[in-house]
N, C-alpha and C. Protein backbone atom coordinates (compact mmCIF):
# COMPACT_ATOMS: atom_id res chain seq x y z
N UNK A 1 -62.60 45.93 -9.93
CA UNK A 1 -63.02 46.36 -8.60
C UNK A 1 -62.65 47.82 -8.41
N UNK A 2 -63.49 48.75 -7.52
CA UNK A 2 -63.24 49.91 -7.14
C UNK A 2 -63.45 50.03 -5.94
N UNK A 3 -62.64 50.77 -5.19
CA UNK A 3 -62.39 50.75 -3.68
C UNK A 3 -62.47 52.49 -3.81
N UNK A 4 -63.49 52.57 -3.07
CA UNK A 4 -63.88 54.33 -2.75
C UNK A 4 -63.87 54.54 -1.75
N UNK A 5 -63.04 55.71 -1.59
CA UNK A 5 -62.71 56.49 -0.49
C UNK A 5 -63.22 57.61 0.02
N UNK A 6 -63.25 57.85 1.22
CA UNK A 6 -63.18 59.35 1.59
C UNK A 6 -62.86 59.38 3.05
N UNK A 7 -62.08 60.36 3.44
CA UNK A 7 -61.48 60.98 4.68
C UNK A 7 -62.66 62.32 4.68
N UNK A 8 -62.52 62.53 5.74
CA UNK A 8 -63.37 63.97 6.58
C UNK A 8 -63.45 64.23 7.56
N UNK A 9 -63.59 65.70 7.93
CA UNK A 9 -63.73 66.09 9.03
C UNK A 9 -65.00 66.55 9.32
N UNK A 10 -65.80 66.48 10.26
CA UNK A 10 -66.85 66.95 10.68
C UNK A 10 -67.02 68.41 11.76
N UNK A 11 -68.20 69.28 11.17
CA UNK A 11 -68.25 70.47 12.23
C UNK A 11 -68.45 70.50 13.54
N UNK A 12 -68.60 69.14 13.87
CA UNK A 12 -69.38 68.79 15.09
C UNK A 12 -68.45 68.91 16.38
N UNK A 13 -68.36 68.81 17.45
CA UNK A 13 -67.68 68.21 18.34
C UNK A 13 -67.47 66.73 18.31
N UNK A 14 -65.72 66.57 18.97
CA UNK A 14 -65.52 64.78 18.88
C UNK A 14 -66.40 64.49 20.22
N UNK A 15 -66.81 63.66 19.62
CA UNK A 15 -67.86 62.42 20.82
C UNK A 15 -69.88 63.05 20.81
N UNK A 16 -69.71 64.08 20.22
CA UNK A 16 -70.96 64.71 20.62
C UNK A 16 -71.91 64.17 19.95
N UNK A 17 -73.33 64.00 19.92
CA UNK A 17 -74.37 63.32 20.01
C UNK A 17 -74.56 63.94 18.23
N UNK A 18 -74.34 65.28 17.79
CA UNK A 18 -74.33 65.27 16.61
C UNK A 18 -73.33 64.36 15.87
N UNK A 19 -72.12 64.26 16.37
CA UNK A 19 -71.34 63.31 15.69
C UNK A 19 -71.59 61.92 15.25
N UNK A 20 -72.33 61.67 16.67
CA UNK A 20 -72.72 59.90 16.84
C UNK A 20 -74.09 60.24 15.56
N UNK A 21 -74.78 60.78 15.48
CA UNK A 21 -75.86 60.90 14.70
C UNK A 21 -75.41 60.61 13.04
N UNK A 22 -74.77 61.53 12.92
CA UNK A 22 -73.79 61.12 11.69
C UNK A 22 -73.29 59.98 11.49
N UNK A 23 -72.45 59.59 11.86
CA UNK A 23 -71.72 58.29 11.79
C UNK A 23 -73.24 57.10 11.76
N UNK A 24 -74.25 57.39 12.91
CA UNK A 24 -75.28 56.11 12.98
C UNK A 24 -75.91 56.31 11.63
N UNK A 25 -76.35 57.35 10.92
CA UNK A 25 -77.12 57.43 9.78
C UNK A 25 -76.51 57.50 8.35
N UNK A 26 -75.53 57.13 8.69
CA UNK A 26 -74.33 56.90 7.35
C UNK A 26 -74.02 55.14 7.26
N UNK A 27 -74.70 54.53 8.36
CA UNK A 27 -74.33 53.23 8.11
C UNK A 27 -75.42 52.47 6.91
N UNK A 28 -76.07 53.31 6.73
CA UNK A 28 -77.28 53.01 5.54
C UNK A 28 -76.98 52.97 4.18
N UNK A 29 -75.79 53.55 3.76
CA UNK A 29 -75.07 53.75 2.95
C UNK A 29 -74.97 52.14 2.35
N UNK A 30 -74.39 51.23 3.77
CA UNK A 30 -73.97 49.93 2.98
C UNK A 30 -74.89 48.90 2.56
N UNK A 31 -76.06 49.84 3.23
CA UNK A 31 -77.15 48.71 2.22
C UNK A 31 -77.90 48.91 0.75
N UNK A 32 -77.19 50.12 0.29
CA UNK A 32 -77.23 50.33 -1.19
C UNK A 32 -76.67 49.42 -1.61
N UNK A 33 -77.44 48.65 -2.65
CA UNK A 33 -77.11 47.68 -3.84
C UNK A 33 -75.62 47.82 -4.40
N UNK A 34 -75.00 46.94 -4.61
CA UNK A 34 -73.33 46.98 -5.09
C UNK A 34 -72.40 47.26 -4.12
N UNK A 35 -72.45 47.79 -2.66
CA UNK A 35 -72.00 48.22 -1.90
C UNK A 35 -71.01 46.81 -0.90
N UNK A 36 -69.91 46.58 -1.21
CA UNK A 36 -69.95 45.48 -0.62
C UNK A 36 -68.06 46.16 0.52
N UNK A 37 -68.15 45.51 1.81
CA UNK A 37 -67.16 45.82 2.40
C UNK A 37 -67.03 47.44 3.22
N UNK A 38 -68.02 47.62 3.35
CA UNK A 38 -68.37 49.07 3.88
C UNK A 38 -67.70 49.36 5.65
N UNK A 39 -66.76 50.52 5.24
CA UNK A 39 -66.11 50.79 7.25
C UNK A 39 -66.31 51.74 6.73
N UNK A 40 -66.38 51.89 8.69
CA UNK A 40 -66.10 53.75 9.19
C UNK A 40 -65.07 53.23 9.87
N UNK A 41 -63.89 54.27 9.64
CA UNK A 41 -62.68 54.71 10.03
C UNK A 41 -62.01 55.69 10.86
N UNK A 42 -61.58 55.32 11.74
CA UNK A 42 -60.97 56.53 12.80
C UNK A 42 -59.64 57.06 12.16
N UNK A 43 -59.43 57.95 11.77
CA UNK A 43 -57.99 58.58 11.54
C UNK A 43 -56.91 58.90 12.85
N UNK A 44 -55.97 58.23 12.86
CA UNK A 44 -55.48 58.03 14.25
C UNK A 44 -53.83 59.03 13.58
N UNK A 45 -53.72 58.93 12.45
CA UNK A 45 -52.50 59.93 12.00
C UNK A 45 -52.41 61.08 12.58
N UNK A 46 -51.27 61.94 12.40
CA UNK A 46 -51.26 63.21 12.85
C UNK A 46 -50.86 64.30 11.81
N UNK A 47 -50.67 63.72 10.17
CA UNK A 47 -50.25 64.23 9.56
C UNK A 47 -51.01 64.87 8.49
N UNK A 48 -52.25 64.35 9.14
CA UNK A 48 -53.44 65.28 8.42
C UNK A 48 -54.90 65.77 9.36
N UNK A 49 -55.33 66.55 8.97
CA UNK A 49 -56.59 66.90 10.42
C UNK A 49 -57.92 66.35 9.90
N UNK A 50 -57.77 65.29 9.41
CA UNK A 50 -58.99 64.86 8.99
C UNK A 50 -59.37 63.45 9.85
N UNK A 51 -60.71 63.50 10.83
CA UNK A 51 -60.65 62.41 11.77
C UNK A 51 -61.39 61.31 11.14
N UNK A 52 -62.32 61.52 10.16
CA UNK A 52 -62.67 59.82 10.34
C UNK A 52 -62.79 59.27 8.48
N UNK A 53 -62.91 58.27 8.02
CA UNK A 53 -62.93 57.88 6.33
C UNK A 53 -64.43 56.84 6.53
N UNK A 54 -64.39 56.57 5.16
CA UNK A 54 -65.47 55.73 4.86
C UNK A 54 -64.89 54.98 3.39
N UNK A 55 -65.07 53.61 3.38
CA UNK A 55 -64.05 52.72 2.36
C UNK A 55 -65.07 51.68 2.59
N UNK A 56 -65.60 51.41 0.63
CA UNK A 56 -66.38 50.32 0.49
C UNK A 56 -65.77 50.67 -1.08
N UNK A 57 -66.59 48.78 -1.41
CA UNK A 57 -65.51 48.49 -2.25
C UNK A 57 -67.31 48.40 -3.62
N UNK A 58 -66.65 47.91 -4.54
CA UNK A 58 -67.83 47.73 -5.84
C UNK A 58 -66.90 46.49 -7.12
N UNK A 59 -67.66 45.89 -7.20
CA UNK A 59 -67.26 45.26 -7.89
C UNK A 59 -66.79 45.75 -9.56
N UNK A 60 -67.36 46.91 -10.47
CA UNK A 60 -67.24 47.36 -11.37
C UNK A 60 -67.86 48.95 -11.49
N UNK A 61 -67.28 49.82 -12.56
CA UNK A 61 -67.39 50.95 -12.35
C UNK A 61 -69.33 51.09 -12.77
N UNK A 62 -69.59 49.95 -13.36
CA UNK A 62 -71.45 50.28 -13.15
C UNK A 62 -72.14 50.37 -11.78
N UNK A 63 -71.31 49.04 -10.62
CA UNK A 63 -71.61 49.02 -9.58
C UNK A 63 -71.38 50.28 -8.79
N UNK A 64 -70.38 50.96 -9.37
CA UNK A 64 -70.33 52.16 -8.39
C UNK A 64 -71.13 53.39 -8.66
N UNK A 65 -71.32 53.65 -10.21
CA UNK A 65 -72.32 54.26 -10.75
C UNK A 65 -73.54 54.51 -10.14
N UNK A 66 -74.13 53.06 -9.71
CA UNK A 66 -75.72 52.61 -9.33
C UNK A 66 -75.82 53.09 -7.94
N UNK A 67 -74.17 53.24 -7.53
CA UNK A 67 -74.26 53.47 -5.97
C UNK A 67 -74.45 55.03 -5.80
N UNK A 68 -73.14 55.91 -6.46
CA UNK A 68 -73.80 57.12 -6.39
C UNK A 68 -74.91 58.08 -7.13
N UNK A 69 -75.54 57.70 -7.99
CA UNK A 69 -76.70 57.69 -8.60
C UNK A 69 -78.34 57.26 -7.91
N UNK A 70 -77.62 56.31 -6.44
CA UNK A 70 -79.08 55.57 -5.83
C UNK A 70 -79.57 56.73 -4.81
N UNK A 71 -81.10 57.01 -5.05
CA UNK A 71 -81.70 57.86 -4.16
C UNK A 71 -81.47 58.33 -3.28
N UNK A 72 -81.27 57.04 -2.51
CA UNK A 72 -80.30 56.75 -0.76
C UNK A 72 -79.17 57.40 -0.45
N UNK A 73 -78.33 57.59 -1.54
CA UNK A 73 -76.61 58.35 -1.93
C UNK A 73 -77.33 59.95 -1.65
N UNK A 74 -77.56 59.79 -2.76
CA UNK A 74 -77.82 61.12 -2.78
C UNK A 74 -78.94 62.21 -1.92
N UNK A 75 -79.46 61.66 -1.29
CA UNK A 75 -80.83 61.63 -0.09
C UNK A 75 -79.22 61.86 0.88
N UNK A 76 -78.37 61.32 1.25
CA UNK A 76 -77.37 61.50 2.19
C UNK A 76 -76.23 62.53 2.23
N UNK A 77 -76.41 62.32 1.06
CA UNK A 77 -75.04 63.70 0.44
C UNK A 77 -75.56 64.86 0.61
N UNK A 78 -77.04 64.97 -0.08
CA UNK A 78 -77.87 66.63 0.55
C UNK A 78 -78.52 66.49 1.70
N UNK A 79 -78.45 65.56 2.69
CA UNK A 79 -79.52 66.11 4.00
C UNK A 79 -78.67 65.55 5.06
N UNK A 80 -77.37 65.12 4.73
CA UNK A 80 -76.10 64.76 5.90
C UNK A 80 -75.05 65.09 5.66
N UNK A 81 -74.41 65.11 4.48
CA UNK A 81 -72.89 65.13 4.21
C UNK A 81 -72.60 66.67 3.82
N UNK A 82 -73.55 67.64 2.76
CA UNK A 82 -72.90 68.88 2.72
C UNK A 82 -73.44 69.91 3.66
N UNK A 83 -74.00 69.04 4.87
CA UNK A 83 -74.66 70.14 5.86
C UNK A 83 -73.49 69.90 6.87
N UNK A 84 -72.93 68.79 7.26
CA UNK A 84 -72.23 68.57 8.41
C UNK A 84 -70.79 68.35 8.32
N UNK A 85 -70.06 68.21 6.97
CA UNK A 85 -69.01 68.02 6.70
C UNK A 85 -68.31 68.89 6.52
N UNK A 86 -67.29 69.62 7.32
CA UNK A 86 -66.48 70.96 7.16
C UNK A 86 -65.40 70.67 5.66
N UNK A 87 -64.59 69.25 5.90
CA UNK A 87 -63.87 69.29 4.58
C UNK A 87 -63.40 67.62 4.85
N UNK A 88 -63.07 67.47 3.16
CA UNK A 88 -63.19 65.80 2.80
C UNK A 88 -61.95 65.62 1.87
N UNK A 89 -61.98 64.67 1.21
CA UNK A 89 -60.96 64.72 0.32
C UNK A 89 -60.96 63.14 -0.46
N UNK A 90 -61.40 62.75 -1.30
CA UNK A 90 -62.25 61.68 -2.04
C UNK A 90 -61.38 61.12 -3.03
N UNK A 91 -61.25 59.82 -3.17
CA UNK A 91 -59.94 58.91 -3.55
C UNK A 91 -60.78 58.12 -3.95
N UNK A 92 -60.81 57.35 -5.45
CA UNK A 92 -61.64 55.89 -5.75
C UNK A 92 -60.42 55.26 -6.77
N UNK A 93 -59.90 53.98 -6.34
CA UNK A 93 -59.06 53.48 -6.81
C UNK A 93 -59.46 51.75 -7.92
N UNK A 94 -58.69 51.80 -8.70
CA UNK A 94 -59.14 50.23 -9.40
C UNK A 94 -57.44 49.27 -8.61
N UNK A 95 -57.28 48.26 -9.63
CA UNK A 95 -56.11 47.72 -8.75
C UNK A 95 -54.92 48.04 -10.00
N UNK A 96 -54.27 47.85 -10.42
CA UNK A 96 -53.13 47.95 -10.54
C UNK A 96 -53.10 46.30 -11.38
C-alpha cells in the first residue's frame, strides 16, 4: 500500500470563491482508477503555514503509477495545481 500525501498552501484568499473552486474541482481526483480513501484536509497546526493536504491511499506502486500518469492527474496538475498553488510539500509513504 501507498498513502500519498501533500500539504499546501494556496494563493487565494481563505474562504474565497477561488478557494472553494479549487478544493470543489480537486474532488475529481478520487475518481481516478486506484484511488481509494481520498480527503481534503484542514491544517489546524501552527507549526507550519501550510493550510490544507490531500491523502489517498493505492493499493500498489502500479496503482499509484496509473494514478499520476491518468489524463485526469495531470489535466489537474497543469490547469489547477501549478497555477494556484503558492507552495506544497509531497510525502508518499509504504508501511513499515
Amino acid at each position: 500500500m501507498i498513502r500519498h500525501t501533500v500539504v499546501f498552501r494556496l494563493k487565494h484568499a481563505r474562504g474565497s470563491k477561488e478557494e472553494k473552486a479549487f478544493l470543489d474541482h480537486a474532488k475529481l481526483l478520487a475518481k481516478i482508477p486506484g484511488v481509494e480513501k481520498f480527503e481534503q484536509l484542514r491544517q489546524v497546526s501552527r507549526k507550519n503555514d501550510y493550510t490544507f493536504g490531500f491523502s489517498m491511499e493505492f493499493a500498489d506502486a502500479a496503482a499509484y503509477r496509473g494514478y499520476d500518469e491518468h489524463p485526469e492527474h495531470v489535466a489537474f496538475v497543469r490547469d489547477w495545481w501549478n497555477r494556484q498553488v503558492e507552495a506544497f510539500l509531497e510525502i508518499d509513504y509504504e508501511r513499515l
